[in-house]
Protein backbone atom coordinates (compact mmCIF):
# COMPACT_ATOMS: atom_id res chain seq x y z
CA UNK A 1 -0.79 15.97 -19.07
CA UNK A 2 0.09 14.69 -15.39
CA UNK A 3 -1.31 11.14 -14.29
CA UNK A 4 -1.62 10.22 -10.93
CA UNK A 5 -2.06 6.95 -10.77
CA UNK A 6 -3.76 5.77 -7.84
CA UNK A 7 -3.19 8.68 -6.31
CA UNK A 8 -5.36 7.94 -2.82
CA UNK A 9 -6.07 11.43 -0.54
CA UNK A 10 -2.43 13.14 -2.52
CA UNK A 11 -3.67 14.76 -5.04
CA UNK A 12 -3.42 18.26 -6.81
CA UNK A 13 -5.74 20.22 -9.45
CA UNK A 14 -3.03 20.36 -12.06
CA UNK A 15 -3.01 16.70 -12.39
CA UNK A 16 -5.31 13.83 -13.50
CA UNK A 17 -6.23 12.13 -10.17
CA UNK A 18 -7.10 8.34 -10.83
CA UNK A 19 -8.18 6.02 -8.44
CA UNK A 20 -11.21 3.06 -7.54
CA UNK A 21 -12.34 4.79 -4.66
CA UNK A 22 -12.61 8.80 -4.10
CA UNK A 23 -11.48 9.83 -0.78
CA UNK A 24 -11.11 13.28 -1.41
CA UNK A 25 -12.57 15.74 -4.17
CA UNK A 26 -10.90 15.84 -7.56
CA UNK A 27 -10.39 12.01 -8.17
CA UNK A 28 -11.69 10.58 -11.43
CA UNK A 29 -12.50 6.44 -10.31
CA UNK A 30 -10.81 4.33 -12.37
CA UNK A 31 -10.61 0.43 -12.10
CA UNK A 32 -6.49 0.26 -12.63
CA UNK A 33 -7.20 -3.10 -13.63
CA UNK A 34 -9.05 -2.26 -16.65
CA UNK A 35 -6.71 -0.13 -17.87
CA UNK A 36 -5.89 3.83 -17.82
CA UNK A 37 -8.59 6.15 -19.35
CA UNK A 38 -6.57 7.64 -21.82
CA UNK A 39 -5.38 7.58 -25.22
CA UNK A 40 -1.64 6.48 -26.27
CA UNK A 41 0.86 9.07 -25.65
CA UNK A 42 -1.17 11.49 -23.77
CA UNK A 43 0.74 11.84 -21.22
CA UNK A 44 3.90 13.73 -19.66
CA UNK A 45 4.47 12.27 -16.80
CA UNK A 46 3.02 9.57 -14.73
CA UNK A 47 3.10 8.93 -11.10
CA UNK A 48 2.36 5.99 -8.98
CA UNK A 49 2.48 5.80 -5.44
CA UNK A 50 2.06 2.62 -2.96
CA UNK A 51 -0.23 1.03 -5.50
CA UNK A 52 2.89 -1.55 -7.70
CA UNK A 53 3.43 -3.77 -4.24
CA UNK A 54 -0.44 -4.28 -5.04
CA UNK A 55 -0.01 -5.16 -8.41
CA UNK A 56 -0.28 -9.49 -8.98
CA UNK A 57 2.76 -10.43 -9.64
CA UNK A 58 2.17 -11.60 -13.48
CA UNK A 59 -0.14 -8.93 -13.42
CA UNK A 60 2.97 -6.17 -13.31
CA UNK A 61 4.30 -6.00 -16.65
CA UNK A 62 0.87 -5.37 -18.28
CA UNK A 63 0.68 -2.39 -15.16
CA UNK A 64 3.90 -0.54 -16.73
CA UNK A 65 3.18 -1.08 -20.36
CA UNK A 66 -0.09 0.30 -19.71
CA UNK A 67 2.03 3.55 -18.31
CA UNK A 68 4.06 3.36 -20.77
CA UNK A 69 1.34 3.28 -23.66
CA UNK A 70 -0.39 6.61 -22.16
CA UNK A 71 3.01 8.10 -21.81
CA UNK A 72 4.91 10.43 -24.57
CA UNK A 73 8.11 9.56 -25.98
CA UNK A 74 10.60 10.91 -23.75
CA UNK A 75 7.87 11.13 -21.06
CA UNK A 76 8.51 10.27 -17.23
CA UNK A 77 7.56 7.35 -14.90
CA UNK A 78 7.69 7.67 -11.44
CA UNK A 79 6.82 4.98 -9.18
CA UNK A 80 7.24 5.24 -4.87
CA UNK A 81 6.84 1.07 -3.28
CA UNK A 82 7.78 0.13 0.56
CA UNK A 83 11.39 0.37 0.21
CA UNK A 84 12.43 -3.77 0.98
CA UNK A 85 15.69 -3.30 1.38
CA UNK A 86 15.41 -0.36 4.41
CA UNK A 87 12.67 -2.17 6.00
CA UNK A 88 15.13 -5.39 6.11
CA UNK A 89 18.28 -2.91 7.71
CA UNK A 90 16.41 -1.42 10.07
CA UNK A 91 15.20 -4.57 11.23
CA UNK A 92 18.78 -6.23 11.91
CA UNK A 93 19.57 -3.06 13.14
CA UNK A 94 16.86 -4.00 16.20
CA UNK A 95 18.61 -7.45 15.91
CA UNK A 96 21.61 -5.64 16.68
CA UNK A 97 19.96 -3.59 19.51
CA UNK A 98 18.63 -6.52 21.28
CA UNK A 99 21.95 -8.72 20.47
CA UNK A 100 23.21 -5.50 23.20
CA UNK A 101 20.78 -5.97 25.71
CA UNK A 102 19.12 -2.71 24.30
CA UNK A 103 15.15 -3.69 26.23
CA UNK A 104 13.79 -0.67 24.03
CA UNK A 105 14.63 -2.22 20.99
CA UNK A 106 11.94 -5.26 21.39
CA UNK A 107 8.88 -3.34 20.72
CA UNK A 108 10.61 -1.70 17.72
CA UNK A 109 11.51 -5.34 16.41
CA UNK A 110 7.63 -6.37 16.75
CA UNK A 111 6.48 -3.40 14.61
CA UNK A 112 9.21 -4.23 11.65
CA UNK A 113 8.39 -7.89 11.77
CA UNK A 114 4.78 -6.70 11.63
CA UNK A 115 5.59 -3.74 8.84
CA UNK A 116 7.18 -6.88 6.81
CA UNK A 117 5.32 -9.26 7.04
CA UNK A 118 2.10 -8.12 7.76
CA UNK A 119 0.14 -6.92 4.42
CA UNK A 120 1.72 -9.85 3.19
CA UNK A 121 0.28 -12.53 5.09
CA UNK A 122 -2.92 -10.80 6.45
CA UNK A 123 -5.88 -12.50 6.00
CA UNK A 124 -8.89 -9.75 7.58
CA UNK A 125 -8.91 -6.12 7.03
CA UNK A 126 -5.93 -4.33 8.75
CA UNK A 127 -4.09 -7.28 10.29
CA UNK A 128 -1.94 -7.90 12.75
CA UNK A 129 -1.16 -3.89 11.83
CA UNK A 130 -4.60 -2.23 12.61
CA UNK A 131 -3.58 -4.31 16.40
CA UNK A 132 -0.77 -2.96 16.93
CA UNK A 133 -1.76 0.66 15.62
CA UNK A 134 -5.11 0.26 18.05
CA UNK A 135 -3.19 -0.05 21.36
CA UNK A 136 -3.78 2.05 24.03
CA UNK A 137 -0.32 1.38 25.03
CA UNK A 138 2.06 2.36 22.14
CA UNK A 139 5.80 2.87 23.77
CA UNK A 140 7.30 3.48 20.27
CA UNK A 141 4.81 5.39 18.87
CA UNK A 142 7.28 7.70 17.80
CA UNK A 143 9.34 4.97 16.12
CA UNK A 144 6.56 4.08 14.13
CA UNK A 145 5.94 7.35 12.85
CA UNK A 146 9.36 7.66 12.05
CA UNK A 147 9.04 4.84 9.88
CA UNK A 148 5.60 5.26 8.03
CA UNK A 149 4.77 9.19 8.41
CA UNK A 150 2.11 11.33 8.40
CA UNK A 151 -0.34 8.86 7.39
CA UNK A 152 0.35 5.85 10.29
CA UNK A 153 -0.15 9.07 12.59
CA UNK A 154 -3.36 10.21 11.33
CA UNK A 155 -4.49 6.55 12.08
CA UNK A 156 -3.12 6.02 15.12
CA UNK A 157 -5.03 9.09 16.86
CA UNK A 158 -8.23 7.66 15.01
CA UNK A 159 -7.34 4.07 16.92
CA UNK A 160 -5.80 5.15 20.18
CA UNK A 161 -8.33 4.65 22.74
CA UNK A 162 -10.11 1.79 21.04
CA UNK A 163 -10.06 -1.53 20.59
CA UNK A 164 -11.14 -3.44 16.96
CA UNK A 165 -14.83 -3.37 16.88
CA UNK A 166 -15.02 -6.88 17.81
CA UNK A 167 -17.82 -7.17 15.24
CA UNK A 168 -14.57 -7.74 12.82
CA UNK A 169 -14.11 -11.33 15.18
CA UNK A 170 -17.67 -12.80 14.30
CA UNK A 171 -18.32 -15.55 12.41
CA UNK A 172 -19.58 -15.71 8.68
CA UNK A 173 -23.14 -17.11 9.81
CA UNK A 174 -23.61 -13.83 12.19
CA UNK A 175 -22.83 -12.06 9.19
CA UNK A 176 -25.40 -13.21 6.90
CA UNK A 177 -28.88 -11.39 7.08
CA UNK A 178 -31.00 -13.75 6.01
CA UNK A 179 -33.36 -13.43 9.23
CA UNK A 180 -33.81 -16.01 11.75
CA UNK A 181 -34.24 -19.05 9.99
CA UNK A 182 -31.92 -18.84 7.85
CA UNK A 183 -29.31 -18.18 10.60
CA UNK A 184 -30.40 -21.11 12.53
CA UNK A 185 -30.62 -23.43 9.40
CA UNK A 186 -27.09 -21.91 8.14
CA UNK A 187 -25.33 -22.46 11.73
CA UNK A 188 -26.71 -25.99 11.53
CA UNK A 189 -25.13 -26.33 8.04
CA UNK A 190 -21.96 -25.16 9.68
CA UNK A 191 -21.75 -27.85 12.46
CA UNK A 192 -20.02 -29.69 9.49
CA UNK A 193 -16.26 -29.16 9.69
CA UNK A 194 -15.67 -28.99 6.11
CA UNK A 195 -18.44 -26.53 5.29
CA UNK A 196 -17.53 -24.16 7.76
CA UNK A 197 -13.65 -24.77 6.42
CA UNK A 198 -14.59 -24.03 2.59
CA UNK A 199 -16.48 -20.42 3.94
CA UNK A 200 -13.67 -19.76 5.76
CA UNK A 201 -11.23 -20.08 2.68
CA UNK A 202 -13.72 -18.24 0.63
CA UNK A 203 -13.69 -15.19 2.85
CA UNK A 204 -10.18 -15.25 3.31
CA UNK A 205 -10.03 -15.87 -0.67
CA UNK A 206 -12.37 -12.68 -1.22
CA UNK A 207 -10.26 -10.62 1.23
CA UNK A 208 -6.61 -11.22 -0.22
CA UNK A 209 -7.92 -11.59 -3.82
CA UNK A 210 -10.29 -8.28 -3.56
CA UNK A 211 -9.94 -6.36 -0.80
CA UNK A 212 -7.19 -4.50 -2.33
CA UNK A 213 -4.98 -4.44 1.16
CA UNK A 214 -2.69 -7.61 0.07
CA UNK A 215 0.51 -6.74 -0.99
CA UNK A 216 1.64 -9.45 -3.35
CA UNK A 217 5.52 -8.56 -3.71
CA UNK A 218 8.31 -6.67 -2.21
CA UNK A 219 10.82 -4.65 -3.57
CA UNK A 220 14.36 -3.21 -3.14
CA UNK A 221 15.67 -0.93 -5.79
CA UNK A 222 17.01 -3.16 -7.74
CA UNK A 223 14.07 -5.22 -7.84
CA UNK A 224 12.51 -2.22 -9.14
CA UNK A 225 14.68 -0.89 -11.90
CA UNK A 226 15.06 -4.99 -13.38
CA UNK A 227 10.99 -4.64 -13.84
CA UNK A 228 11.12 -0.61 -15.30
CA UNK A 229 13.87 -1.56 -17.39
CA UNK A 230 12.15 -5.40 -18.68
CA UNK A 231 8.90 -2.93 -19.49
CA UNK A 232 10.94 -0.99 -21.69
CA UNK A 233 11.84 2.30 -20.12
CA UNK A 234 15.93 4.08 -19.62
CA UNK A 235 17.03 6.54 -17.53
CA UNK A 236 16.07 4.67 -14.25
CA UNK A 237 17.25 6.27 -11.22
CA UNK A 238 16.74 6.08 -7.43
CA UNK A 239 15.27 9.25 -6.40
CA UNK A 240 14.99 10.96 -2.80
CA UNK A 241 11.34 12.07 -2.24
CA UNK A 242 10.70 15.40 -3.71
CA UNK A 243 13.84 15.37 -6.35
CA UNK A 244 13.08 14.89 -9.81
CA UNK A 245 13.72 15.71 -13.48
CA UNK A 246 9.89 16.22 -13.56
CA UNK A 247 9.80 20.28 -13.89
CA UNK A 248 7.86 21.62 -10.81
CA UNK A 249 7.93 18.09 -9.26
CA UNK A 250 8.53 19.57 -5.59
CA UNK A 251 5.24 22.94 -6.57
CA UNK A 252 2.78 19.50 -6.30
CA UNK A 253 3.48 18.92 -2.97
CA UNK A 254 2.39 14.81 -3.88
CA UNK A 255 5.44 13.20 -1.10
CA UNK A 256 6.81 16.16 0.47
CA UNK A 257 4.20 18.62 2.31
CA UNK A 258 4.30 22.59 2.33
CA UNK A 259 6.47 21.98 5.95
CA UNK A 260 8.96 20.22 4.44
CA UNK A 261 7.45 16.72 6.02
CA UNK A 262 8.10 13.76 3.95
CA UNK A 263 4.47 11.81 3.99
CA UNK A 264 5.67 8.18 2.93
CA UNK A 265 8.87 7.92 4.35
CA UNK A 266 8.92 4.34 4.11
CA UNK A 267 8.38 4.40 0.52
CA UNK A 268 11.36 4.51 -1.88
CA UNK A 269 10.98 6.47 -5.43
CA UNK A 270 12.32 5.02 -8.61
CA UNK A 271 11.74 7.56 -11.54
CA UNK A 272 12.51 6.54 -15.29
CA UNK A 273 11.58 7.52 -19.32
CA UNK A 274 9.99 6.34 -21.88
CA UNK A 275 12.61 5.20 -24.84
């Protein structure tokens, strides 16, 4: 059997397609944070794409032991994050670029601090990211596309032209429908400071704890291999997208599309076994 693990709109019919939300046909929902919907060592292989950096920090090792508990003996792990360490080059590479006097290289060092930091520290739905992505004036669009693929594309042709429906910037009492009244007797509740402070933090609270946006660590590869190898699995390797020991990895088509276009090419892929 073949898991895919959060597997988002990549999917294909010859795997198991998990994930909370179904964005495209074939996608059994699964709450990862209940656990994996299948019996102990069910599985050949099991993938995992963008979906670790998610992952609470404590949270992690009980993540990979449940993929290793659904996987076989001898059975394959392989997990794609935001690759830390090439986000953190490229960026002193614009360092470098602007150290010359390069003027192109500023707008490319806003998006990498942004691409860092961003899903880090965000606090609303699409952050300081979803602003930069919505600008009708975009002059390294193609740098950005370079960097996050197929996907950042798609979005920004779905944002170009717009601006954030400012309906995002409204305050928690517009929000509530409880009818007239109760918006005018809520607002006057929120002419106290610390009120309208302890909303605020719950909202913000709800977003990064819920949402499901947040990520909640980086990693480089070592980073990586320390926490595949602490949950118990050998073998760990640094893979390019589409190689793998996995037999037909590159028939699925799940990072590398029938073109030949990597989709995630900001992701790095870390593939390992089961002892």
């Amino acid at each position: 059997m073949l898991v895919n693990v959060g597997c988002g709109c990549r999917v294909h019919p010859d795997w198991l397609n998990l994930d909370l939300h179904a964005s495209v046909p074939g996608v059994i929902l699964c709450d990862l944070t209940r656990g994996l919907p299948l019996g102990d060592g069910e599985a050949d292989v099991v993938y995992s794409a963008a979906v670790l950096e998610h992952v609470r920090r404590e949270n992690v090792p009980a993540f990979l032991a449940e993929c290793r508990r659904i996987l076989k003996a001898g059975g394959y792990l392989r997990l794609a994050v935001p690759d830390f360490e090439r986000q953190a080059r490229v960026y002193l590479e614009c360092i470098d670029r602007l150290d010359r006097g390069d003027i192109t290289a500023d707008a490319d060092h806003e998006w990498m601090m942004v691409e860092i930091f961003d899903q880090i520290a965000r606090e609303r739905s699409g952050g300081e990211m979803g602003d930069m992505l919505a600008r009708t004036n975009l002059p390294n669009e193609r740098f950005i596309v370079d960097r996050i693929g197929k996907e950042g594309s798609d979005l920004i042709k779905i944002l170009k032209g717009s601006r954030r429906d400012s309906s995002s910037r409204t305050s928690l009492a517009d929000k509530v429908p409880w009818g007239r009244l109760g918006q005018f007797l809520l607002k006057k509740l929120l002419n106290c400071k610390t009120l309208e402070d302890d909303l605020r933090a719950l909202e913000i609270g709800r977003f990064r704890l819920l949402g499901g946006e947040v990520h909640q660590w980086a990693y480089d590869r070592y980073e990586m291999m320390r926490v595949m190898r602490d949950a118990g699995f050998r073998s760990i390797i640094a893979r390019n997208h589409g190689e793998s020991e996995i037999p037909r990895w590159a028939y699925y088509h799940l990072e590398v599309d029938e073109a030949g276009v990597i989709e995630k090419p900001d992701l790095m892929v870390i593939e390992a076994r089961k002892s």
